[in-house]
C-alpha atoms as a PDB file:
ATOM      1  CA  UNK A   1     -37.461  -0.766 -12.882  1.00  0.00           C
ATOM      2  CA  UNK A   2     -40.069  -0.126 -10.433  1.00  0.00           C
ATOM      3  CA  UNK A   3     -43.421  -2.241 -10.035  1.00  0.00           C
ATOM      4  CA  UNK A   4     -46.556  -0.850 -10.831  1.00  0.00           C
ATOM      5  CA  UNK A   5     -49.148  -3.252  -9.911  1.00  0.00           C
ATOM      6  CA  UNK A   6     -50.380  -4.519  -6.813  1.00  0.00           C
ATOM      7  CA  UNK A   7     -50.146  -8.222  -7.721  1.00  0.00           C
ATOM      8  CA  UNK A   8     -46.366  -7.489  -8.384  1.00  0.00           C
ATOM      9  CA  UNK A   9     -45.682  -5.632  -5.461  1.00  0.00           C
ATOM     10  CA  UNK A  10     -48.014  -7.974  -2.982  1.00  0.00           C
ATOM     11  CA  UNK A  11     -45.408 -11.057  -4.676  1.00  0.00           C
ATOM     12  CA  UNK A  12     -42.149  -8.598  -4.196  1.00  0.00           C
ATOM     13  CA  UNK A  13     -43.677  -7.819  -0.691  1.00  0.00           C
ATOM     14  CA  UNK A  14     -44.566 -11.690   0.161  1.00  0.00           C
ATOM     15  CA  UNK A  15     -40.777 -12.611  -0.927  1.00  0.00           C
ATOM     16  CA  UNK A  16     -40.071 -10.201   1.769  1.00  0.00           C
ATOM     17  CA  UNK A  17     -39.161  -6.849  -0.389  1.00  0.00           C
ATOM     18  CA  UNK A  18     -39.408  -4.403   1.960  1.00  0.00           C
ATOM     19  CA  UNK A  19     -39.668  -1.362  -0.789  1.00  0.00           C
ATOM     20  CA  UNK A  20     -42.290  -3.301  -2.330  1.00  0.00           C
ATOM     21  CA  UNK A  21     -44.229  -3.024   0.740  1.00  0.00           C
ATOM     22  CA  UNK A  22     -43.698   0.674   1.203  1.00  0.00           C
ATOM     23  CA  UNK A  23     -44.889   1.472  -2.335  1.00  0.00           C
ATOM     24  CA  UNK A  24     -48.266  -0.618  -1.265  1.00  0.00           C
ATOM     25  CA  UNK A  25     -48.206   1.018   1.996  1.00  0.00           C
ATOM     26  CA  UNK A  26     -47.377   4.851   0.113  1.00  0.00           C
ATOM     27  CA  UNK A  27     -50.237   4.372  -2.874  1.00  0.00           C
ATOM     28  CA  UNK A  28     -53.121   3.662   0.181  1.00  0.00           C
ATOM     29  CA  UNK A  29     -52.466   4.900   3.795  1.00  0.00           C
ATOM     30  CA  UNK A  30     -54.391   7.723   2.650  1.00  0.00           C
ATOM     31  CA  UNK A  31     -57.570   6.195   1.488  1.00  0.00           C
ATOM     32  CA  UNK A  32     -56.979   4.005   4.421  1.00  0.00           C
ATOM     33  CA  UNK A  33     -56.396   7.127   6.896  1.00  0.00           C
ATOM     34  CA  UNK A  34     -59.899   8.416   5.407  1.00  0.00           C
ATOM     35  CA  UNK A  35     -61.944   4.850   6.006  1.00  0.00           C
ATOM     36  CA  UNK A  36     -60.574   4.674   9.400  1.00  0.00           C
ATOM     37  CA  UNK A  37     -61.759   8.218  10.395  1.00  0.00           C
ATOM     38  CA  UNK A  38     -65.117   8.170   8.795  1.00  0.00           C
ATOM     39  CA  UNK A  39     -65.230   4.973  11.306  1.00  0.00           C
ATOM     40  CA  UNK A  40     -63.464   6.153  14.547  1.00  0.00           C
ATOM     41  CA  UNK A  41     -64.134   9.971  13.742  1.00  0.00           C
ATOM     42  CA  UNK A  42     -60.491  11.210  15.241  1.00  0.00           C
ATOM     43  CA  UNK A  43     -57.628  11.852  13.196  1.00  0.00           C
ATOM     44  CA  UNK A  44     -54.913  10.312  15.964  1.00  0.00           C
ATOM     45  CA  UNK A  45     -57.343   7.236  16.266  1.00  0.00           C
ATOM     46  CA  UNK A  46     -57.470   7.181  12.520  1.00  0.00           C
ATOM     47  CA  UNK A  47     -53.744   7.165  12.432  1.00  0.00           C
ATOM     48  CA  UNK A  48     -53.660   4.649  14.865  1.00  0.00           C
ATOM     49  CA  UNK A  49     -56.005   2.326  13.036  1.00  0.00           C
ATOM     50  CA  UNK A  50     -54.443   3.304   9.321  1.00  0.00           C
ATOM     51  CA  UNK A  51     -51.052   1.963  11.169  1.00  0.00           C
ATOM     52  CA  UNK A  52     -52.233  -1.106  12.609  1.00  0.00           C
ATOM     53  CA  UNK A  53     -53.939  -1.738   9.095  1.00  0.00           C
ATOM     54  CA  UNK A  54     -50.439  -1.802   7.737  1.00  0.00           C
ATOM     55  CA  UNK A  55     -48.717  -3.752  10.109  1.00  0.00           C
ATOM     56  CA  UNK A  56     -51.664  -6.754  10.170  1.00  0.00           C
ATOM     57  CA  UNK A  57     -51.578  -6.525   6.144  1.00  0.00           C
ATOM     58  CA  UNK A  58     -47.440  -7.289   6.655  1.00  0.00           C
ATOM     59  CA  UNK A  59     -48.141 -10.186   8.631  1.00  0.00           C
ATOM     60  CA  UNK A  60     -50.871 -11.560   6.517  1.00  0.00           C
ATOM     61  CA  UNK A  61     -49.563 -10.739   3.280  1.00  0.00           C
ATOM     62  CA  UNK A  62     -48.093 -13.755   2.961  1.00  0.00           C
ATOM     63  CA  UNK A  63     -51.973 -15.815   2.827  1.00  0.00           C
ATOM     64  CA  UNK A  64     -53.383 -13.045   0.511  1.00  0.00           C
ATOM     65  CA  UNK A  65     -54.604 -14.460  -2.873  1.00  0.00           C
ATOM     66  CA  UNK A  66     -54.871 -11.098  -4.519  1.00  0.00           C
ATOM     67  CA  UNK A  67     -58.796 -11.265  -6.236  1.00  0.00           C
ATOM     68  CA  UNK A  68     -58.266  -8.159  -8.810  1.00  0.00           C
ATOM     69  CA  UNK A  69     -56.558  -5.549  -9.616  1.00  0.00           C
ATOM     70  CA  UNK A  70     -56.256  -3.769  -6.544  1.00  0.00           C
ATOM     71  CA  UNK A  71     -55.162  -4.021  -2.962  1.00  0.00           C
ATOM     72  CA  UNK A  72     -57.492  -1.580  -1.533  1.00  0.00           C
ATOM     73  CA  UNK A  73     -60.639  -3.884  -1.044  1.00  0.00           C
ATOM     74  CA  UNK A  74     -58.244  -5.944   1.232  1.00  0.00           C
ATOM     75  CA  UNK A  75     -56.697  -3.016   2.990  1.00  0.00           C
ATOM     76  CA  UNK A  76     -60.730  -1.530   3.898  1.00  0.00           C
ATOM     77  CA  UNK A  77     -61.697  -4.801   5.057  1.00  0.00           C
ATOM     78  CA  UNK A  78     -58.444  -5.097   7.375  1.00  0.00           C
ATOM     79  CA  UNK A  79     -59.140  -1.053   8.309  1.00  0.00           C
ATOM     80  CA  UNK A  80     -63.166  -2.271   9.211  1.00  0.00           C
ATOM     81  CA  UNK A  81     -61.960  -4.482  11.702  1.00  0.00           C
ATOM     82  CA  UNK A  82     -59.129  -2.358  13.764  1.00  0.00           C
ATOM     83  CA  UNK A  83     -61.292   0.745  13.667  1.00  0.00           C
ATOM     84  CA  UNK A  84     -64.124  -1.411  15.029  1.00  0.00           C
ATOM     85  CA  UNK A  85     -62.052  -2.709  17.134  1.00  0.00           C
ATOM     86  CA  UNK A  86     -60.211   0.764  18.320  1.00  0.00           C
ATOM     87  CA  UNK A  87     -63.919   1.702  19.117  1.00  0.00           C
ATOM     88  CA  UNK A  88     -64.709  -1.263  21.128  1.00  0.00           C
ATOM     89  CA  UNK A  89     -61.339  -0.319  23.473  1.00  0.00           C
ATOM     90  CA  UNK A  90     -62.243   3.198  23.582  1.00  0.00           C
ATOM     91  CA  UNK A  91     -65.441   2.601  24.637  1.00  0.00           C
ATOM     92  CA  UNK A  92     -64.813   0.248  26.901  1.00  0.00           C
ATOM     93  CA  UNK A  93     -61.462   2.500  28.405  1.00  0.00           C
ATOM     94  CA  UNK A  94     -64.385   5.243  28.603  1.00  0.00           C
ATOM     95  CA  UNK A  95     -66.705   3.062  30.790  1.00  0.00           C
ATOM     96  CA  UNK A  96     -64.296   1.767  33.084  1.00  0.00           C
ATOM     97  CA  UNK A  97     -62.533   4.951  33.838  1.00  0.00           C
ATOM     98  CA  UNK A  98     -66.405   6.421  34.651  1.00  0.00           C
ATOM     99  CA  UNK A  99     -66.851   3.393  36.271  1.00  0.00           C
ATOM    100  CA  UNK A 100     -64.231   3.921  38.691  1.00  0.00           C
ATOM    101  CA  UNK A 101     -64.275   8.028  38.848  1.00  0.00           C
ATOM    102  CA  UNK A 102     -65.043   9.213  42.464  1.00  0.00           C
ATOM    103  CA  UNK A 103     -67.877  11.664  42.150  1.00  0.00           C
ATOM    104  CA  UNK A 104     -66.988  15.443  43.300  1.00  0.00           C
ATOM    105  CA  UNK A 105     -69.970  15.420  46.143  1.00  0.00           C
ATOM    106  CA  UNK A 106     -72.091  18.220  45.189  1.00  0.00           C
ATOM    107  CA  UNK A 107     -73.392  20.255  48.336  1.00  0.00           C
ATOM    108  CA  UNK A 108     -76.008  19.216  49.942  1.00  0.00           C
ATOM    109  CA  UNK A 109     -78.103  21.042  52.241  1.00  0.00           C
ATOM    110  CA  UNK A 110     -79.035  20.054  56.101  1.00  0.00           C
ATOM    111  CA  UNK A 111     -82.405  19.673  55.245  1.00  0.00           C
ATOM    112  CA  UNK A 112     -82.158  17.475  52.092  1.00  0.00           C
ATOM    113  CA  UNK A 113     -79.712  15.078  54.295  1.00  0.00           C
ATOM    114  CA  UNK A 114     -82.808  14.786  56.431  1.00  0.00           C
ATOM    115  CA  UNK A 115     -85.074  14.193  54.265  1.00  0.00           C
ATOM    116  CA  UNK A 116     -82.925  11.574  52.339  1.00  0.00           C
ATOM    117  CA  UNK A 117     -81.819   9.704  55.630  1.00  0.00           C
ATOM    118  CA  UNK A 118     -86.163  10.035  57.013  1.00  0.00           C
ATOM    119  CA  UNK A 119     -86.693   8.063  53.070  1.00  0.00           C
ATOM    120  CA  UNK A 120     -84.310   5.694  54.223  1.00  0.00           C
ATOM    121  CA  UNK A 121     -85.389   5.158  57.636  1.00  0.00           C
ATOM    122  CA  UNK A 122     -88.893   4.474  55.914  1.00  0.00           C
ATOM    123  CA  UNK A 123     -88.252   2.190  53.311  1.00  0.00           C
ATOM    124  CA  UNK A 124     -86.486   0.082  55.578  1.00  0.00           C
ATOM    125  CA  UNK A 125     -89.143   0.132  58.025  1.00  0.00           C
ATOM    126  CA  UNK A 126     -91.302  -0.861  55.091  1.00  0.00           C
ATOM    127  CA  UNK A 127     -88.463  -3.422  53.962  1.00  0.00           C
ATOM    128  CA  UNK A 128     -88.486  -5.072  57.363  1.00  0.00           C
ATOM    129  CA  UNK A 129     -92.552  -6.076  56.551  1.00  0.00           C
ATOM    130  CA  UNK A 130     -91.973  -7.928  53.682  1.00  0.00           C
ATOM    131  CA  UNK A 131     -91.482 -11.888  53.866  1.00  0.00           C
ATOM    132  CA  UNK A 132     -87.898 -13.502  53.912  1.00  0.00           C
ATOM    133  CA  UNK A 133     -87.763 -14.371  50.545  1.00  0.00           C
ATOM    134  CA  UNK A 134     -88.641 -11.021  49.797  1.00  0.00           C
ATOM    135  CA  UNK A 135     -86.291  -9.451  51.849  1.00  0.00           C
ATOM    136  CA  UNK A 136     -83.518 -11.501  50.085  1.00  0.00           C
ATOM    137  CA  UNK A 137     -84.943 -10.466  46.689  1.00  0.00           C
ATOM    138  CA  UNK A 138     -84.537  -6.835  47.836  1.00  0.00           C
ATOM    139  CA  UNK A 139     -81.299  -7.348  49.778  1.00  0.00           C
ATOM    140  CA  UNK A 140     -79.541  -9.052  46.573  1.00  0.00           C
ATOM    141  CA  UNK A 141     -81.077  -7.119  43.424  1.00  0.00           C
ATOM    142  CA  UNK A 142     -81.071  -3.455  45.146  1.00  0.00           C
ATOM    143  CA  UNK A 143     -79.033  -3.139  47.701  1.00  0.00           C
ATOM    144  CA  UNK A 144     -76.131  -5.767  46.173  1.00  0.00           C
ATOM    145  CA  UNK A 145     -76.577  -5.239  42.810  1.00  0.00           C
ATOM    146  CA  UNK A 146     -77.238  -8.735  41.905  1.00  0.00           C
ATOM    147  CA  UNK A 147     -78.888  -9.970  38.204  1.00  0.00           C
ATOM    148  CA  UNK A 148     -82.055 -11.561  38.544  1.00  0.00           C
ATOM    149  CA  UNK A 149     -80.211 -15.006  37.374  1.00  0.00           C
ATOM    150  CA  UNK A 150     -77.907 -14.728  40.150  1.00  0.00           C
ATOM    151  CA  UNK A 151     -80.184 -13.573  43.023  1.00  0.00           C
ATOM    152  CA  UNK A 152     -82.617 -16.430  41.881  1.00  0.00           C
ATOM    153  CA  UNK A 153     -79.936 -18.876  42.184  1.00  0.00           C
ATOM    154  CA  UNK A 154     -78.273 -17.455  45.670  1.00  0.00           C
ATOM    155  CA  UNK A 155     -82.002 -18.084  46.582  1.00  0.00           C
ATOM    156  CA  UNK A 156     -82.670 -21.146  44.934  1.00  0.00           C
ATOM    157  CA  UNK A 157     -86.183 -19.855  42.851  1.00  0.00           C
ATOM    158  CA  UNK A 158     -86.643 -19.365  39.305  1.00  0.00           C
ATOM    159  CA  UNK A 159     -85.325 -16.680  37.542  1.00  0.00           C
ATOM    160  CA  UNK A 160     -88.801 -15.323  36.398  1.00  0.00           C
ATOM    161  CA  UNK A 161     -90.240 -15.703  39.801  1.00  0.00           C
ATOM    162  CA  UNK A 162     -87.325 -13.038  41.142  1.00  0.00           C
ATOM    163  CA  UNK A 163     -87.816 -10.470  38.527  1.00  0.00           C
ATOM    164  CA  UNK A 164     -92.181 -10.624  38.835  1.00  0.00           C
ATOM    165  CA  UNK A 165     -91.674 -10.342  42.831  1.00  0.00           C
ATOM    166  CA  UNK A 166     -88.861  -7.316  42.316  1.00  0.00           C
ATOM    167  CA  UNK A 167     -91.492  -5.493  40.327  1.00  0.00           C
ATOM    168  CA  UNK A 168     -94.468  -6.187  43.053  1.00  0.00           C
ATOM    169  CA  UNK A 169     -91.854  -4.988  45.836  1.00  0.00           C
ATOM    170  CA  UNK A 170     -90.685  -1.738  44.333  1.00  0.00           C
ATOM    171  CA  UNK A 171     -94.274  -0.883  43.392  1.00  0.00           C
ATOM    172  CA  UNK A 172     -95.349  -1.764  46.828  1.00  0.00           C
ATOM    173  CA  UNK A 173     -92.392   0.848  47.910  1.00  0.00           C
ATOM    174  CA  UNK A 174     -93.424   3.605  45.705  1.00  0.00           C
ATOM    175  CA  UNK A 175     -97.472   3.009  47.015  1.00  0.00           C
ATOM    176  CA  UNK A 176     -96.229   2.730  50.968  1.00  0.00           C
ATOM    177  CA  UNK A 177     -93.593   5.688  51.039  1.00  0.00           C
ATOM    178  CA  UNK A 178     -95.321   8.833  48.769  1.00  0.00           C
ATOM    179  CA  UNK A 179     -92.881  11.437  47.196  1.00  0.00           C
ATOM    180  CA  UNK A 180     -92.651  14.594  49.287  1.00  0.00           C
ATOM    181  CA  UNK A 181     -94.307  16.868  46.922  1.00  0.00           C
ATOM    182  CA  UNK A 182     -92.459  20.366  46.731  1.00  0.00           C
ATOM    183  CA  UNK A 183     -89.198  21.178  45.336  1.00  0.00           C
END
């Protein structure tokens, strides 16, 4: 005789009947395929995450207090959370591999190498004015790549204090070194 409804197959399942489970899994991997990729928009990553669904609803089947008629409310919720989570890694795979991409140089003429290294050669000049807590500032935040918070405590001033003088500096920069007009 074969089971019909979900609370008998989620208590065949739970007892560890494994054709229980793949009549579950059968009557919803497609409505769970379908939630995943209106989420993660890919059909592999949609498999992927229609998969995973299954496997975490194995483990946890045995906690599952079934509140109707239907295991599909259950299986969605479970499919919310991989897809978002699938998206979280594939964003995050995406930003670290640009992260870490060496840029193809693009040519660069004689003259604009010039005029780059003549910019340089001024806004240091205009760098080397500035006070030595300045200097710091600019050292740390631009050239380092330091956070206001951590550039305000390498330097031992408040946080609010680095980010106001940052702002006075780099407008002081733009006022002392002009664009080149052109181009």
């Amino acid at each position: 005789m074969e089971m019909t409804s979900d609370a008998a197959l989620v208590s065949a399942a739970t007892a560890g009947d494994e054709s229980a489970f793949r009549q579950l899994y059968r009557a919803y991997v497609r409505p769970v395929f379908w939630i995943a990729h209106g989420i993660v928009g890919s059909p592999p990553d949609a498999e992927d995450v229609a998969q995973e669904t299954f496997v975490v609803a194995w483990r946890r089947l045995p906690d599952l207090a079934l509140e109707g008629d239907s295991l599909l409310p259950w299986l969605a919720t479970i499919c919310r959370f991989q897809a978002a989570n699938r998206l979280r890694r594939i964003r995050r795979d995406r930003d670290h591999q640009t992260a870490h991409e060496d840029p193809i140089p693009s040519a660069v003429s004689v003259e604009q190498q010039v005029i780059a290294s003549d910019l340089a050669e001024r806004i240091l000049a205009e760098v080397a004015s500035l006070g030595e807590v300045d200097r710091d500032i600019f050292r740390l935040c631009v050239t380092e790549g330091y956070g206001y918070r951590a550039a305000a405590e390498e330097i031992g001033i408040a946080h609010g204090s680095v980010r106001n003088r940052l702002s006075r500096l780099r407008t002081r920069l733009r006022g002392a070194i002009p664009e080149e007009s052109g181009s």
